[in-house]
Protein backbone atom coordinates (compact mmCIF):
# COMPACT_ATOMS: atom_id res chain seq x y z
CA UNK A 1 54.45 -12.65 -26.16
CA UNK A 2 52.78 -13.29 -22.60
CA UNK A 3 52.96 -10.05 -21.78
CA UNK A 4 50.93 -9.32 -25.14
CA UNK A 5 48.88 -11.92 -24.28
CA UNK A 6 47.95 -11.19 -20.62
CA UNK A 7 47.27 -7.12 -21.56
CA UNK A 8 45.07 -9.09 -23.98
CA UNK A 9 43.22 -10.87 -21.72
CA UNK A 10 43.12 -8.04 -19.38
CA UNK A 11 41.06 -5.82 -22.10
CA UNK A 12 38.66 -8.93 -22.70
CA UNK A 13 37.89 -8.77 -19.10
CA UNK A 14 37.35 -5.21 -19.15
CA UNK A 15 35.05 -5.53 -22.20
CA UNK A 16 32.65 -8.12 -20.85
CA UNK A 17 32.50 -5.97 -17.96
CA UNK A 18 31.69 -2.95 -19.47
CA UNK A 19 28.95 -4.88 -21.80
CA UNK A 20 27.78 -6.69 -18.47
CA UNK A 21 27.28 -3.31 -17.09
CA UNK A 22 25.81 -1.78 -20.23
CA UNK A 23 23.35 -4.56 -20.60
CA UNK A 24 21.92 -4.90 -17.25
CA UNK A 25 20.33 -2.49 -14.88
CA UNK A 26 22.20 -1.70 -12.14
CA UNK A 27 21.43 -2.76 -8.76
CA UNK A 28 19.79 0.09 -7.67
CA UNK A 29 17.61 0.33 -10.74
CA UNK A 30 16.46 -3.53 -9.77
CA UNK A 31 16.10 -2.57 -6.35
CA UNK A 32 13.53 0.45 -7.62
CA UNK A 33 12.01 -1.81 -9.59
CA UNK A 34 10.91 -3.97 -6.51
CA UNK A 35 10.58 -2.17 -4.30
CA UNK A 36 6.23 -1.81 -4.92
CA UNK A 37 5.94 -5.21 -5.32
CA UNK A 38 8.29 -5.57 -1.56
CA UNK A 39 5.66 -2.77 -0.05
CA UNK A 40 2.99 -5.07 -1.32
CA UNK A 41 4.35 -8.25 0.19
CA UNK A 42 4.81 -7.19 3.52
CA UNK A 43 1.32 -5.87 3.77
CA UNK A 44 -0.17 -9.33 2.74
CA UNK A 45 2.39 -11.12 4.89
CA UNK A 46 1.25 -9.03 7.69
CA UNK A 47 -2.22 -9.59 7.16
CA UNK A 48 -1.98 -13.44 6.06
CA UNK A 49 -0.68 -13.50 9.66
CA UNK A 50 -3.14 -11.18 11.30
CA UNK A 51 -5.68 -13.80 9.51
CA UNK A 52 -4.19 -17.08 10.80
CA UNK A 53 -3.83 -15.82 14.79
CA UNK A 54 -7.10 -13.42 14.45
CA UNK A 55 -9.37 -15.39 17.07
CA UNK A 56 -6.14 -15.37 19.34
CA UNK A 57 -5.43 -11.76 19.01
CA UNK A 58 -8.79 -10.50 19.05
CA UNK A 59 -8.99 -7.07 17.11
CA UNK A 60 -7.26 -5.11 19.09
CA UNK A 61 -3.98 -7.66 18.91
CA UNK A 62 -4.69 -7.74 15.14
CA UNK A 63 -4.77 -3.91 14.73
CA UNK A 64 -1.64 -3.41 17.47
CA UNK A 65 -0.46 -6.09 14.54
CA UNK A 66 -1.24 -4.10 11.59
CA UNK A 67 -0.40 -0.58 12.29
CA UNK A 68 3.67 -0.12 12.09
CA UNK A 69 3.12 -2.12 8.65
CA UNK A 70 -0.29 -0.25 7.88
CA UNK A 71 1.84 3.15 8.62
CA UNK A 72 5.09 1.98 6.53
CA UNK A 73 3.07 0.78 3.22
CA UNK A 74 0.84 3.19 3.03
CA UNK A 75 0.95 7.22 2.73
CA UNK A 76 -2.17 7.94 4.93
CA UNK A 77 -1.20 11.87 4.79
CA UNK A 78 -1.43 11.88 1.29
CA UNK A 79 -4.91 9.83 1.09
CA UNK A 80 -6.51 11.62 3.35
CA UNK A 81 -5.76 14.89 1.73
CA UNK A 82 -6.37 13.77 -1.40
CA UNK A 83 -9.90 12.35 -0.27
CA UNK A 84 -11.05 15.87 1.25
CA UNK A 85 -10.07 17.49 -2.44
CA UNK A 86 -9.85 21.21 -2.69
CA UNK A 87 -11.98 21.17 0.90
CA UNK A 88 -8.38 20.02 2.64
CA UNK A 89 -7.67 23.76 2.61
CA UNK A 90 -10.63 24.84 3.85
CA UNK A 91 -9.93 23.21 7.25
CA UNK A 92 -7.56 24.51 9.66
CA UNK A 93 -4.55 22.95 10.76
CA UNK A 94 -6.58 21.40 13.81
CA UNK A 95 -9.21 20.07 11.38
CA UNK A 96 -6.50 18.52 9.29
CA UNK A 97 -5.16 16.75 12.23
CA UNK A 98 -8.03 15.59 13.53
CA UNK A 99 -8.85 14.32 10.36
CA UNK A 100 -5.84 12.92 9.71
CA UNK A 101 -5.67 10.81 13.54
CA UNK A 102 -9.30 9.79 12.65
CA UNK A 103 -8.46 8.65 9.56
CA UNK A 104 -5.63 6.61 10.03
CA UNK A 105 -7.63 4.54 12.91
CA UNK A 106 -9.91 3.98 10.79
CA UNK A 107 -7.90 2.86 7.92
CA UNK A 108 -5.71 0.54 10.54
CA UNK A 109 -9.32 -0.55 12.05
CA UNK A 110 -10.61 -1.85 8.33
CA UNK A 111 -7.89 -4.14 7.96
CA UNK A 112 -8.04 -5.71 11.73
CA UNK A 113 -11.98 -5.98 11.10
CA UNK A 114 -11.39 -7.91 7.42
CA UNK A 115 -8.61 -9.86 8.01
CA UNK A 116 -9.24 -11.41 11.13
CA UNK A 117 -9.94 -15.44 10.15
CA UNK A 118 -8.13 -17.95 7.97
CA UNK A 119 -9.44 -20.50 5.65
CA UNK A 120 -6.48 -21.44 3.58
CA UNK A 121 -6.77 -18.23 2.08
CA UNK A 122 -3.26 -16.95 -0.07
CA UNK A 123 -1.93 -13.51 -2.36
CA UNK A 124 -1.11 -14.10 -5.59
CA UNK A 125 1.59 -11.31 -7.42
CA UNK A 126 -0.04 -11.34 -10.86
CA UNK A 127 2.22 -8.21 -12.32
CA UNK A 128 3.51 -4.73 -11.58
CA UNK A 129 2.49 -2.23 -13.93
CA UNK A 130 3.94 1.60 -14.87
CA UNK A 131 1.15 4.32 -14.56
CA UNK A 132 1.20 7.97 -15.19
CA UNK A 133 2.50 10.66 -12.53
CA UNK A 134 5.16 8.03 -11.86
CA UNK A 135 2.74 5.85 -10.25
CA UNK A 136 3.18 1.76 -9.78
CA UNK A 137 0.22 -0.24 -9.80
CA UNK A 138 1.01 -4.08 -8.22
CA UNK A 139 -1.45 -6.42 -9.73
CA UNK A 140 -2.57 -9.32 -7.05
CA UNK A 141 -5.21 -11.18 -6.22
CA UNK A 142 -6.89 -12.97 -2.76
CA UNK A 143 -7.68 -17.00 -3.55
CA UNK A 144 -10.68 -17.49 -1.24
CA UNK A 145 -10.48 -21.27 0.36
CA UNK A 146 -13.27 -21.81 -2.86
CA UNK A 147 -11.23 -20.67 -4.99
CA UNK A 148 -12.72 -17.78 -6.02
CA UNK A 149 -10.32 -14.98 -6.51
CA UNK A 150 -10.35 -11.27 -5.34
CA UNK A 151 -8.41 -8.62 -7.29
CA UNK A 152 -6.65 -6.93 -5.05
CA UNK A 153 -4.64 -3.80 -7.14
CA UNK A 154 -2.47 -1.14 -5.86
CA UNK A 155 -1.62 2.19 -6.73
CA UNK A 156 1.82 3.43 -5.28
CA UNK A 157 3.74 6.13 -5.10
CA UNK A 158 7.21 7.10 -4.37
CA UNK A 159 8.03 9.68 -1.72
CA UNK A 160 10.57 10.67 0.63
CA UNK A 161 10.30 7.43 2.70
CA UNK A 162 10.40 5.31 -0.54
CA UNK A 163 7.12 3.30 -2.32
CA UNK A 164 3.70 3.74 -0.71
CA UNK A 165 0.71 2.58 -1.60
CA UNK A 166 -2.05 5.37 -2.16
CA UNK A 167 -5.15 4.10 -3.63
CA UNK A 168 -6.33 -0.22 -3.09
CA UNK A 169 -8.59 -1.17 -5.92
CA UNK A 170 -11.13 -4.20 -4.71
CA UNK A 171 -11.99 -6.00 -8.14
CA UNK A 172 -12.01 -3.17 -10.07
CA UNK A 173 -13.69 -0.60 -7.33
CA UNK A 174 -11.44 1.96 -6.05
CA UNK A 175 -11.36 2.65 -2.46
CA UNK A 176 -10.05 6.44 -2.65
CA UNK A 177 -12.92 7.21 -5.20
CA UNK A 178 -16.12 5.65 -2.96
CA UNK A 179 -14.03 7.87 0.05
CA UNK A 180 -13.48 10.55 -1.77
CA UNK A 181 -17.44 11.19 -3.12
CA UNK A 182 -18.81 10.32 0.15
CA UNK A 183 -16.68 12.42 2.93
CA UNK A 184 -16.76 15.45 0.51
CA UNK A 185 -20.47 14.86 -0.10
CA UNK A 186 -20.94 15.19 3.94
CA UNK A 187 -18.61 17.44 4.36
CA UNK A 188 -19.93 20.21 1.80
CA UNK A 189 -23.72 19.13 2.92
CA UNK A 190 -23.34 18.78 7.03
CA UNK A 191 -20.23 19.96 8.21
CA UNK A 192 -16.42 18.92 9.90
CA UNK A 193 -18.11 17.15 12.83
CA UNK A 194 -20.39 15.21 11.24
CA UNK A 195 -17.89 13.66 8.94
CA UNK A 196 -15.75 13.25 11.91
CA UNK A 197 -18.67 11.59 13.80
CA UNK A 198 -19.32 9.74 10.47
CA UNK A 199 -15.96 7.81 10.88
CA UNK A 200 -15.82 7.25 14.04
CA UNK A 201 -19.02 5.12 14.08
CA UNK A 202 -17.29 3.75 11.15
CA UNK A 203 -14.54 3.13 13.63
CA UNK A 204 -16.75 1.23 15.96
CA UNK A 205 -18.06 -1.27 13.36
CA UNK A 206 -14.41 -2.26 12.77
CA UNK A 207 -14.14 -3.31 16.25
CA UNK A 208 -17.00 -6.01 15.96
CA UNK A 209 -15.48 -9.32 16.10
């Protein structure tokens, strides 16, 4: 009789675990699942802090600051291609590069030039939302020391290095769509170098503390 009780007991076990298993997502599948919202979190950690020592690190601390995290949340390649449309072909593999480099400066730059004071200011995770292409968007939003909130949305996707973020949507307004009309507009209309020129001044202004 204990034996037939303790093979008993044995097959309970191995029927909660198999229901345990069967009923909740493995740990790799809750891992996935968090993974945007991680990407997400370390960006606004990173720039929370970029905020709170900005007058100490000046902008060129803030954007030495910001660019390993700026590089590991975000797919820059992909942006920037995506920005230039059907004219990313058009350039040659120099072009692209240069581009590119130009680009992610500028992208890096934006941040150090925003972020660069703190009044009390805090993220908020509001939700993480499924989009199509097998897109993520992370729902958040930026309480201002007024209290007045800014939506801060974005779009990621996952790649070879994991979640990135590839589009930031500023209270509705998406940042790849204004880039995206106005470097192919110059491009089609005046040329490589003056869209190259265009962002570098664009550059510059970052750099105004």
């Amino acid at each position: 009789m204990k034996v037939l009780r303790a093979i008993k007991s044995v097959l309970q076990l191995q029927i909660a675990v198999v229901m345990l298993l069967i009923m909740s997502p493995s740990s790799a599948e809750t891992q996935d699942a968090a993974e945007p919202q991680q990407v997400v979190n370390r960006l606004h950690e990173a720039l929370i802090k970029a905020m709170r020592e900005g007058a100490k690190l000046g902008y060129q601390g803030r954007y030495e600051l910001l660019a390993p995290v700026v590089d590991q949340t975000h797919d820059l390649d992909f942006i920037a291609r995506t920005a230039l449309g059907a004219n990313w072909s058009q350039l040659d593999a120099k072009q692209q590069r240069t581009f590119t480099e130009v680009f992610r400066k500028l992208s890096i730059g934006t941040y150090a030039g925003w972020f660069k004071s703190h009044e009390g200011e805090r993220f908020e995770f509001l939700e993480q939302q499924s989009m199509p292409r097998d897109q993520v968007m992370v729902r958040t939003r930026l309480v201002q020391s007024s209290g007045e909130p800014v939506r801060f949305d974005y779009i990621l996707r996952k790649g070879n290095d994991g979640w990135r973020i590839v589009n930031v949507l500023a209270d509705g307004v998406s940042d790849l769509a204004l880039k995206r009309v106005e470097y192919r507009a110059i491009l089609q209309r005046d040329g490589f170098p003056t869209l190259i020129d265009m962002l570098k001044k664009k550059i510059l202004l970052t750099e105004q503390d």
